[in-house]
Protein backbone atom coordinates (compact mmCIF):
# COMPACT_ATOMS: atom_id res chain seq x y z
CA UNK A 1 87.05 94.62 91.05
CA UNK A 2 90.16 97.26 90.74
CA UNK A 3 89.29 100.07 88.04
CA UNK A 4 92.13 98.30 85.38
CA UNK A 5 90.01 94.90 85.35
CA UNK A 6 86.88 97.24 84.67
CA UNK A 7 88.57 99.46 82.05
CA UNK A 8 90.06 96.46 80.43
CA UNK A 9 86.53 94.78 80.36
CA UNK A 10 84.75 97.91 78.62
CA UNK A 11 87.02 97.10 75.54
CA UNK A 12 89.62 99.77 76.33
CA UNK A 13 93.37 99.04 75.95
CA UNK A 14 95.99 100.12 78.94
CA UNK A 15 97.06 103.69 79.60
CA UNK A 16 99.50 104.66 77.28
CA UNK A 17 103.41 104.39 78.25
CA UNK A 18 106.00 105.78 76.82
CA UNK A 19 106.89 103.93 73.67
CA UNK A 20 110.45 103.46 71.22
CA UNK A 21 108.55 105.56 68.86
CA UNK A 22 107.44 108.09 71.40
CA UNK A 23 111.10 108.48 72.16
CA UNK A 24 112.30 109.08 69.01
CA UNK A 25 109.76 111.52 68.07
CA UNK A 26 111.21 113.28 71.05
CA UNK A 27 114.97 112.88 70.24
CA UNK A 28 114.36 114.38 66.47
CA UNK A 29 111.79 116.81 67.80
CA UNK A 30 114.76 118.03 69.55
CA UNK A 31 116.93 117.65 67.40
CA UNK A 32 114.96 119.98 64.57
CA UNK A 33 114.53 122.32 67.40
CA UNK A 34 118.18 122.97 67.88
CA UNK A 35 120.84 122.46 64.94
CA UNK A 36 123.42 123.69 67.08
CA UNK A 37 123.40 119.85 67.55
CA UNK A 38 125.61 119.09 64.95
CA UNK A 39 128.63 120.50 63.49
CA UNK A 40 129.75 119.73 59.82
CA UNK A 41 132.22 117.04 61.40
CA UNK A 42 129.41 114.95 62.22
CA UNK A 43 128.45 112.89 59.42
CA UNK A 44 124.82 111.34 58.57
CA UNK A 45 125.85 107.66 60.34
CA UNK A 46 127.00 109.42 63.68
CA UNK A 47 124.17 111.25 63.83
CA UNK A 48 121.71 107.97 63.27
CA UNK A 49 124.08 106.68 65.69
CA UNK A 50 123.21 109.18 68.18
CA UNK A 51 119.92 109.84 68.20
CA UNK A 52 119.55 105.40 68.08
CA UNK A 53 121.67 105.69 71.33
CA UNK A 54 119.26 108.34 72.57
CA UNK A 55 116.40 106.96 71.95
CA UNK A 56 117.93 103.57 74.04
CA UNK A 57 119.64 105.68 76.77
CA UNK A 58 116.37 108.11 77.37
CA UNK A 59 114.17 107.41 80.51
CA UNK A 60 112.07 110.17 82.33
CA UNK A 61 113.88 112.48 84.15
CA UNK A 62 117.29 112.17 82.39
CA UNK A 63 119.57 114.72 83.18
CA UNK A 64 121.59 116.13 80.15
CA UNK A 65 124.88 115.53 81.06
CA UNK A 66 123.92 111.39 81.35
CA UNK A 67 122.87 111.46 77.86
CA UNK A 68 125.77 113.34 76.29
CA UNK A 69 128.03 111.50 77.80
CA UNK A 70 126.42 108.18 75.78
CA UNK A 71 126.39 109.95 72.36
CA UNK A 72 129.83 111.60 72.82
CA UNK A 73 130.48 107.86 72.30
CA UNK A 74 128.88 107.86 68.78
CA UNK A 75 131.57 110.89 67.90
CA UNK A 76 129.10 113.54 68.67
CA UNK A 77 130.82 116.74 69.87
CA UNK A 78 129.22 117.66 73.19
CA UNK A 79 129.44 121.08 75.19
CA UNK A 80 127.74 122.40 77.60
CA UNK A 81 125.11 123.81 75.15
CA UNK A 82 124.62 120.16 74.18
CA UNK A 83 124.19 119.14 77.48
CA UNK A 84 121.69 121.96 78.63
CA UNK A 85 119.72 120.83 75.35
CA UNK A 86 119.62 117.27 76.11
CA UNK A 87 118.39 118.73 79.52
CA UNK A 88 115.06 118.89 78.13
CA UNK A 89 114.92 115.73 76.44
CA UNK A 90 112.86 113.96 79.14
CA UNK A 91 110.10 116.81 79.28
CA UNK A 92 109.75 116.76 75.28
CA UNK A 93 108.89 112.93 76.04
CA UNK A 94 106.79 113.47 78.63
CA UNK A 95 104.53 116.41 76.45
CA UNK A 96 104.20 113.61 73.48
CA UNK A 97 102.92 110.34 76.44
CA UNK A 98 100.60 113.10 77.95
CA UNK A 99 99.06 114.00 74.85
CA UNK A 100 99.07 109.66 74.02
CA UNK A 101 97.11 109.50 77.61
CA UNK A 102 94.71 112.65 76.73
CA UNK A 103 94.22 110.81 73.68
CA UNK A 104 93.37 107.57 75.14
CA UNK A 105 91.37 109.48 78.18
CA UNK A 106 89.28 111.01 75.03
CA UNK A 107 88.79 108.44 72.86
CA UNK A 108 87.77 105.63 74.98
CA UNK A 109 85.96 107.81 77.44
CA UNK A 110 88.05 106.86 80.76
CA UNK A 111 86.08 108.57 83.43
CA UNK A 112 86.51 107.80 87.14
CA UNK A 113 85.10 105.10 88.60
CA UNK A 114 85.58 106.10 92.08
CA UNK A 115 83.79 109.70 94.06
CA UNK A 116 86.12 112.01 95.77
CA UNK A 117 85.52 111.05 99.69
CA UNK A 118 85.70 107.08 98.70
CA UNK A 119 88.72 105.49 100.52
CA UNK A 120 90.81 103.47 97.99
CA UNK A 121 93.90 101.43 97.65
CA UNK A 122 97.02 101.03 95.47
CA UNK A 123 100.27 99.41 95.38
CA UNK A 124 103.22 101.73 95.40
CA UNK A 125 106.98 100.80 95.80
CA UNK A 126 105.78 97.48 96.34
CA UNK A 127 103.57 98.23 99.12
CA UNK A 128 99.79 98.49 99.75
CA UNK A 129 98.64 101.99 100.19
CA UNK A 130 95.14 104.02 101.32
CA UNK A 131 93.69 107.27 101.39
CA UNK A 132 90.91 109.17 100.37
CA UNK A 133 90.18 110.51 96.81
CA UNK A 134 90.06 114.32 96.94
CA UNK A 135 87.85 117.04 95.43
CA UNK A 136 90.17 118.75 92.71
CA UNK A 137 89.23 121.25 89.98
CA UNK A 138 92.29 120.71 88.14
CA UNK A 139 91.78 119.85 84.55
CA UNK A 140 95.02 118.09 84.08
CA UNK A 141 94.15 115.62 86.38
CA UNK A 142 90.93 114.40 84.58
CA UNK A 143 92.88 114.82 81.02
CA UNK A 144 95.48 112.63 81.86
CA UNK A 145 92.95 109.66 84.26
CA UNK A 146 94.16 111.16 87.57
CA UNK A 147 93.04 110.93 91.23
CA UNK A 148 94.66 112.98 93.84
CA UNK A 149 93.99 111.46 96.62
CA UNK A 150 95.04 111.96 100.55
CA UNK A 151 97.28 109.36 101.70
CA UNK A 152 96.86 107.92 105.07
CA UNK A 153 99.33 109.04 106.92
CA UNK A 154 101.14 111.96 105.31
CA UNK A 155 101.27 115.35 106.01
CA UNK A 156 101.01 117.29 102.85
CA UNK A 157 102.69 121.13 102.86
CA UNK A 158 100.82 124.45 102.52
CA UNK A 159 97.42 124.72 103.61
CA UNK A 160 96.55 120.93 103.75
CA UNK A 161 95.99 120.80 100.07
CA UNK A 162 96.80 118.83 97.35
CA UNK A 163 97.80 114.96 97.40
CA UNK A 164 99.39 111.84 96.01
CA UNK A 165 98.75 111.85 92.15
CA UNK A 166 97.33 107.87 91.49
CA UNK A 167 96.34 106.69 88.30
CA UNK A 168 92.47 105.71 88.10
CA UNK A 169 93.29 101.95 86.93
CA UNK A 170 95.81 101.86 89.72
CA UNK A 171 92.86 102.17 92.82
CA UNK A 172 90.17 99.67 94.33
CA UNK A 173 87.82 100.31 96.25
CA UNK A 174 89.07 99.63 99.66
CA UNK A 175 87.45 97.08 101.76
CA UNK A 176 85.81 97.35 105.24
CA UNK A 177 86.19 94.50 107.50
CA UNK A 178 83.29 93.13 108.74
CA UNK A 179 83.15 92.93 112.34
């Protein structure tokens, strides 16, 4: 049984994703963080406008310029100021999901199923993937339901540390053939 069918079972709901809501926390977040955002020729609808388009347009990793080009059609005046602002969009939306999944991580008690050394799978990009789950100190990792985890067949940089970052309800338990 893969770790999601097992978290499921214990009564807990699915990792947390990033919501409508979480994205427009983010958008006025920013927004309150940095008036310089509008100018008195902006009136109360444009700006509703925008921050509705933002909230629509925003997806992780956005780069600034994407998103004021979208609300420069809702009248918004956009410089580069704007632009290096709405820069940072993505990462204010990523702090308020990690702090969803820390929350979720706490409050249902989502520990890993899985030791480091134990050889797992996962689908990523649409293909079937295995490695081994490493040792890792890093609190982040257990915060936010983390494995890092060796994949077969990649050379990592450095010193032969670190890993692919999988999420615990992602992995199962990979199977030996019998012989």
């Amino acid at each position: 049984m893969n770790q999601q069918a097992e978290i499921l079972e214990g009564g807990t709901p699915p990792r947390p994703t990033l919501t409508g809501a979480m994205r427009e926390e983010a958008v006025r977040k920013t927004i309150a963080a940095h008036p310089v955002l509008f100018s008195d020729d902006i009136d109360s609808d444009a700006v509703e406008s925008g921050i509705a388009t933002l909230v629509k347009e925003l997806r992780f990793h956005d780069d600034g310029f994407e998103l004021a080009k979208a609300v420069e059609r809702d009248w918004w005046n956009v410089d580069a100021e704007v632009v290096e602002i709405l820069d940072g969009l993505s990462e204010t939306a990523d702090n308020i999901l990690r702090e969803a999944v820390k929350y979720w991580v706490n409050e249902f008690d989502v520990m890993p199923v899985f030791s480091p050394g134990t050889r797992v799978t996962w689908r990523q990009n649409g293909k079937q993937v295995a490695g081994v789950i490493c040792v890792h100190e890093i609190e982040i990792y257990y915060s936010q339901a983390f494995y890092v985890i060796r994949e077969d067949g990649r050379n990592y940089p450095g010193n032969g540390g670190g890993g692919t970052i999988v999420a615990y309800e992602l992995c199962t338990a990979e199977q030996v053939a019998e012989a």
